[in-house]
C-alpha atoms as a PDB file:
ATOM      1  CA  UNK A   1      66.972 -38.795  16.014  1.00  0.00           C
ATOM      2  CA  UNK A   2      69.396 -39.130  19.141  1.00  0.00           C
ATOM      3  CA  UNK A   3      67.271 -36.667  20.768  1.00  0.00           C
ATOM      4  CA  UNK A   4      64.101 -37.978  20.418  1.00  0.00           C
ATOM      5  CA  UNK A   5      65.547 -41.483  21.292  1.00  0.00           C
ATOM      6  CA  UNK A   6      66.767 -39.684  24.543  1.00  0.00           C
ATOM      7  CA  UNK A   7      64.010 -38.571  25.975  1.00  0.00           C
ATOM      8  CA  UNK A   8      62.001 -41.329  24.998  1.00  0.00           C
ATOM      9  CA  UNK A   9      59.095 -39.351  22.815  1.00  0.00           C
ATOM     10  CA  UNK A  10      58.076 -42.344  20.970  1.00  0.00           C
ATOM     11  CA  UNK A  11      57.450 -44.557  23.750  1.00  0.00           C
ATOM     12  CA  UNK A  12      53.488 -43.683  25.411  1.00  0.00           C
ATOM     13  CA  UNK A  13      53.202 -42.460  29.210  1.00  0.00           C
ATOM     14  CA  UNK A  14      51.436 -44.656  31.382  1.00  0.00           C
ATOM     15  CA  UNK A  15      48.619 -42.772  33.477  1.00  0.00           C
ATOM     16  CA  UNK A  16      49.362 -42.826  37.460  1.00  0.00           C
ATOM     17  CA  UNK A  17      46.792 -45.356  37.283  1.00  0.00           C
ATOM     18  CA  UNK A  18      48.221 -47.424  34.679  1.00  0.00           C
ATOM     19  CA  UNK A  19      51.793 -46.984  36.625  1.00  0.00           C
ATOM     20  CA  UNK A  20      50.227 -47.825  39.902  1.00  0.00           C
ATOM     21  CA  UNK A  21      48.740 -50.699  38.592  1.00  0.00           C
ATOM     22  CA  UNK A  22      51.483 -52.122  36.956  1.00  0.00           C
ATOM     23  CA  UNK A  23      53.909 -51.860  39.937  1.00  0.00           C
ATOM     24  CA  UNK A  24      50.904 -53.610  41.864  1.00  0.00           C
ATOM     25  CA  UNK A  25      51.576 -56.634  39.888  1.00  0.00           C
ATOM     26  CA  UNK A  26      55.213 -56.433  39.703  1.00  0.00           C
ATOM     27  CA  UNK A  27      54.840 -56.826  43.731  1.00  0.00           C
ATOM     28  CA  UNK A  28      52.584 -59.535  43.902  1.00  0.00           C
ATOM     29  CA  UNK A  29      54.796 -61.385  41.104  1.00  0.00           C
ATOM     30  CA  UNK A  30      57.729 -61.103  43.367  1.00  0.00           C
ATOM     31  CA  UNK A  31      56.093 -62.246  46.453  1.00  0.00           C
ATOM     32  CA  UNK A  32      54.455 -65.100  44.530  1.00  0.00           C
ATOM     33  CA  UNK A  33      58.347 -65.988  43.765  1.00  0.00           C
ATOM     34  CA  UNK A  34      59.371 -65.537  47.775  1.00  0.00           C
ATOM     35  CA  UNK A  35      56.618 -67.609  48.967  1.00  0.00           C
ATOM     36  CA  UNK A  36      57.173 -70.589  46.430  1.00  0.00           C
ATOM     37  CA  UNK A  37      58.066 -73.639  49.392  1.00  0.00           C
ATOM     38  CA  UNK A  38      62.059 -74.654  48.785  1.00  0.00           C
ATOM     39  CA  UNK A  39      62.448 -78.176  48.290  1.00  0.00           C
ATOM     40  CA  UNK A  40      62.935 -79.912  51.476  1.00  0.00           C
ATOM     41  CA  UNK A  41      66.081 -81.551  50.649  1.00  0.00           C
ATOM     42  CA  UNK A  42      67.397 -77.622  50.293  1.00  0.00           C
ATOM     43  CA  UNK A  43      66.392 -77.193  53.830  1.00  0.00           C
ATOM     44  CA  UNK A  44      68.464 -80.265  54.959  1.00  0.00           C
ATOM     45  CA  UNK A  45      71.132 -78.867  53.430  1.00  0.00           C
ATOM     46  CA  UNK A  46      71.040 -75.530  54.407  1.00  0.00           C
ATOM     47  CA  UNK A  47      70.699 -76.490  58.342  1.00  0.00           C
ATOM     48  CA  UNK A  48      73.130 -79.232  57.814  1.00  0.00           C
ATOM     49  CA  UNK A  49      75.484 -76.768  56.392  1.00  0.00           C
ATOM     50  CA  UNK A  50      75.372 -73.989  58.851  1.00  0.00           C
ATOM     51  CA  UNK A  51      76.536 -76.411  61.323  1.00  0.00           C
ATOM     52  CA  UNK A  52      79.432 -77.418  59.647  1.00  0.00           C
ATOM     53  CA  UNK A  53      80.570 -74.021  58.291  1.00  0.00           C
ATOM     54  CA  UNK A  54      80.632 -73.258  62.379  1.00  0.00           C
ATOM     55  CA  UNK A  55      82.900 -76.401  63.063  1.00  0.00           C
ATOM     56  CA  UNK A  56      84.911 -75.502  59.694  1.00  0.00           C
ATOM     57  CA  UNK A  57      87.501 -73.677  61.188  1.00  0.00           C
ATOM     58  CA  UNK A  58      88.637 -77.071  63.314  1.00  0.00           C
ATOM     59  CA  UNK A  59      89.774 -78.342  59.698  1.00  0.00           C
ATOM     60  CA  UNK A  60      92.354 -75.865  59.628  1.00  0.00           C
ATOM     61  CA  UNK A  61      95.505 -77.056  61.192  1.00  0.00           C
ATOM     62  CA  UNK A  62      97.709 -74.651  59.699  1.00  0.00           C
ATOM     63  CA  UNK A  63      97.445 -76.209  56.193  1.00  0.00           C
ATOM     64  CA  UNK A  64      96.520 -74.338  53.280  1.00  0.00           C
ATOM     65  CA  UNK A  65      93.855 -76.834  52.257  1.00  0.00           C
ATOM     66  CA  UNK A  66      92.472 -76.983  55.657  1.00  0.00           C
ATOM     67  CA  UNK A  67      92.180 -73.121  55.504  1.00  0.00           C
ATOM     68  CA  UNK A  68      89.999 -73.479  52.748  1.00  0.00           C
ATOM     69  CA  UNK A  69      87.123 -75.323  54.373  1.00  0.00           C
ATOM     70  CA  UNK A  70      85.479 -72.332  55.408  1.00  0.00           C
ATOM     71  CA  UNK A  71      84.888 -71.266  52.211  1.00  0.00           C
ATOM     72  CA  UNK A  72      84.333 -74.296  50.586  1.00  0.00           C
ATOM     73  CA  UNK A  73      81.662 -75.452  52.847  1.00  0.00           C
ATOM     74  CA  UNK A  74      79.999 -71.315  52.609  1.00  0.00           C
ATOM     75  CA  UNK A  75      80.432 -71.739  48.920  1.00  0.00           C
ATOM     76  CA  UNK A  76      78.461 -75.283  48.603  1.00  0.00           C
ATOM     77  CA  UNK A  77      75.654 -73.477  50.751  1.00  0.00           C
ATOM     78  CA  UNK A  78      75.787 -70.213  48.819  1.00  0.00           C
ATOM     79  CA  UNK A  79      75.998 -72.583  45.169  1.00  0.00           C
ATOM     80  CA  UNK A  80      73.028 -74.848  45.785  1.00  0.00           C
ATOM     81  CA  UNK A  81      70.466 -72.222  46.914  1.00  0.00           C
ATOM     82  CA  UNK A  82      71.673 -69.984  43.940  1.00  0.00           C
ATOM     83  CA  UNK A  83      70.764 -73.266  41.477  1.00  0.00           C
ATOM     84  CA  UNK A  84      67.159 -74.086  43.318  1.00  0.00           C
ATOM     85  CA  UNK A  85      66.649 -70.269  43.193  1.00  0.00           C
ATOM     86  CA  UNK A  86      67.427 -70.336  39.127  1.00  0.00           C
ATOM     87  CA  UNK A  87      64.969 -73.237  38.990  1.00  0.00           C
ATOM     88  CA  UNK A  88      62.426 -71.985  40.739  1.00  0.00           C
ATOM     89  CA  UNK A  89      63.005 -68.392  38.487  1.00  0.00           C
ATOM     90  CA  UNK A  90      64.430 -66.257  41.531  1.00  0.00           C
ATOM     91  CA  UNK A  91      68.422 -67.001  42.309  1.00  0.00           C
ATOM     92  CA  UNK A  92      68.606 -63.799  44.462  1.00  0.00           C
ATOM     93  CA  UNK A  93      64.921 -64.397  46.119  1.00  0.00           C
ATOM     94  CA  UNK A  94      64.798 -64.188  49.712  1.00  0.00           C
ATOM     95  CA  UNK A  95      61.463 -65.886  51.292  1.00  0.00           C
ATOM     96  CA  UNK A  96      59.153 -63.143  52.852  1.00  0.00           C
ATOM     97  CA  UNK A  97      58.324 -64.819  55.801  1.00  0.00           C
ATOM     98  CA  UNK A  98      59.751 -62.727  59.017  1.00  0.00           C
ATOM     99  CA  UNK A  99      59.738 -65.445  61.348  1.00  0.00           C
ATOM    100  CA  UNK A 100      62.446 -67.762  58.662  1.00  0.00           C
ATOM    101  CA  UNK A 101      64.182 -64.450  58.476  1.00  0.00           C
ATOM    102  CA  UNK A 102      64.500 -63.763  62.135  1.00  0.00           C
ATOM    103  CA  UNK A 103      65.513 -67.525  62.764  1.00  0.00           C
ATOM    104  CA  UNK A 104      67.840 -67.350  60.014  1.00  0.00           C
ATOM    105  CA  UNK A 105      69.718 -64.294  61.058  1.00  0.00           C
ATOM    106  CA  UNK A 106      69.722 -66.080  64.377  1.00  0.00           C
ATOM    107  CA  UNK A 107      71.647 -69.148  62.788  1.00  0.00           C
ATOM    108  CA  UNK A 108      74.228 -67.240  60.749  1.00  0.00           C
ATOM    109  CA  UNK A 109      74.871 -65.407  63.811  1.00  0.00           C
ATOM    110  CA  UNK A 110      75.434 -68.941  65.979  1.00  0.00           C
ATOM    111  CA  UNK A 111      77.231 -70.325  62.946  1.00  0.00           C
ATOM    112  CA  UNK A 112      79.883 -67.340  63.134  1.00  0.00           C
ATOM    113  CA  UNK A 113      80.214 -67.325  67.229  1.00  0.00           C
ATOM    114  CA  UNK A 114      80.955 -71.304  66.914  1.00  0.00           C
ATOM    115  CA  UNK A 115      83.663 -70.368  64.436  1.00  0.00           C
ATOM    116  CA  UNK A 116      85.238 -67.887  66.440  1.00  0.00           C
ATOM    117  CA  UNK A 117      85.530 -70.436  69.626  1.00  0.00           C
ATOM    118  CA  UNK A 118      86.730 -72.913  67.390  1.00  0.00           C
ATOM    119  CA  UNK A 119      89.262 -70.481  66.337  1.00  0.00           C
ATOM    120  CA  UNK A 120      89.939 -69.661  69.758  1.00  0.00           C
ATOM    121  CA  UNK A 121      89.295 -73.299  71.710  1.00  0.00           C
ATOM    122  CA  UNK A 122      90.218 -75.857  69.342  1.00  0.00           C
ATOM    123  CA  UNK A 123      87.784 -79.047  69.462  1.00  0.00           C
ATOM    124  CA  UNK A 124      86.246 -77.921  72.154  1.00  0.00           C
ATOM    125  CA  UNK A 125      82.340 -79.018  73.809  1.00  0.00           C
ATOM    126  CA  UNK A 126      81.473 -75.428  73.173  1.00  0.00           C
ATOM    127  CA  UNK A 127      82.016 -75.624  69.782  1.00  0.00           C
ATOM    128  CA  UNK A 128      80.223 -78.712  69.268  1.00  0.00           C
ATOM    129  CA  UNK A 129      77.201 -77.366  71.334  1.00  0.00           C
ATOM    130  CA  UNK A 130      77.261 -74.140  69.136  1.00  0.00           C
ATOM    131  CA  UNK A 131      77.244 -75.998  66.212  1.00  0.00           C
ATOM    132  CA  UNK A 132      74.206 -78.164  67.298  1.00  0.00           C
ATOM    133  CA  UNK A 133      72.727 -74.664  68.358  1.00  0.00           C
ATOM    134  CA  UNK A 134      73.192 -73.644  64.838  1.00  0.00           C
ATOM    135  CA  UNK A 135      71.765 -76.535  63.155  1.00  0.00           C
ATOM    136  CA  UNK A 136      68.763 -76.464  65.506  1.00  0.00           C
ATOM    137  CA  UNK A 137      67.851 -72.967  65.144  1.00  0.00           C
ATOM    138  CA  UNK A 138      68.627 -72.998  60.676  1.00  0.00           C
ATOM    139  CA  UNK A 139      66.164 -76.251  61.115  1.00  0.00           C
ATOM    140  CA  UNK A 140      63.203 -74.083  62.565  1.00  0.00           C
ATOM    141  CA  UNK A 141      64.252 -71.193  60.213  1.00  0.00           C
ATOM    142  CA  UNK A 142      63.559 -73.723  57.418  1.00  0.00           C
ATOM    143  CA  UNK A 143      60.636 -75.037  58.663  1.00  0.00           C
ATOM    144  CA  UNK A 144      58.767 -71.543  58.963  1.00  0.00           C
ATOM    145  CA  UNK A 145      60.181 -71.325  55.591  1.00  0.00           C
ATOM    146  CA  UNK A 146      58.048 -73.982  54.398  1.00  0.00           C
ATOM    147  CA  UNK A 147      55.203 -73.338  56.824  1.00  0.00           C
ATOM    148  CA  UNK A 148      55.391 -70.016  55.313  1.00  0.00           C
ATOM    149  CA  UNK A 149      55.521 -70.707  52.129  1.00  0.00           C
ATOM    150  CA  UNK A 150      52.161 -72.816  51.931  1.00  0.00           C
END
């Protein structure tokens, strides 16, 4: 019995056209998932949020809770895109649009440069300026996110 259950006798082989067709669907289900439009209020956040995780590090003043703020602020980001994605039936689903993916690499990258010179400058005008960067560029990452996504 273990043996037939092993090599899986009992269940049928699909045809290559069967198989094919399947995985067809399986694709188009999971780009119908990446294209659904986030809610705007999502994209607020996210842009919002990339701009303050770059000025986080001015928070910490050698103070344990002030350390933290990195991570909180990363965590609130990561937390509420992980709930719209279980609502929408994708937590992990990353829109297929290359343009928002472009911009969006973009802004992570702008948000971690503004950390390190706040790390390195203090409250600085180059921090401040990279953090506006940062918002500006996550807020046309989410708009071709939603342009996308129509």
């Amino acid at each position: 019995m273990v043996s037939i259950m092993a090599t899986n006798e009992l269940a049928p082989r699909p045809s290559p056209a069967e198989a094919r067709t399947a995985l067809e669907g399986a694709a188009g289900a999971r780009r119908a998932v990446q294209d659904l439009p986030w809610p705007a209020w999502l994209l607020v956040v996210n842009a919002l949020g990339l701009g303050l995780l770059g000025l986080s590090p001015l928070a910490a003043s050698g103070d344990a809770p002030g350390a933290l703020a990195p991570f909180l602020v990363g965590g609130a980001i990561a937390a509420a895109n992980v709930l719209v994605g279980m609502r929408l039936g994708a937590p992990w689903a990353v829109p297929s649009s290359r343009g928002f993916r472009v911009a969006f690499a973009v802004a992570w990258t702008l948000s971690l440069g503004t950390m390190l010179l706040a790390l390195a400058l203090g409250p600085a005008w180059p921090v401040f300026a990279g953090a506006a960067a940062t918002t500006l560029v996550a807020a046309v990452a989410m708009g071709l996110q939603r342009r996308g996504a129509r």
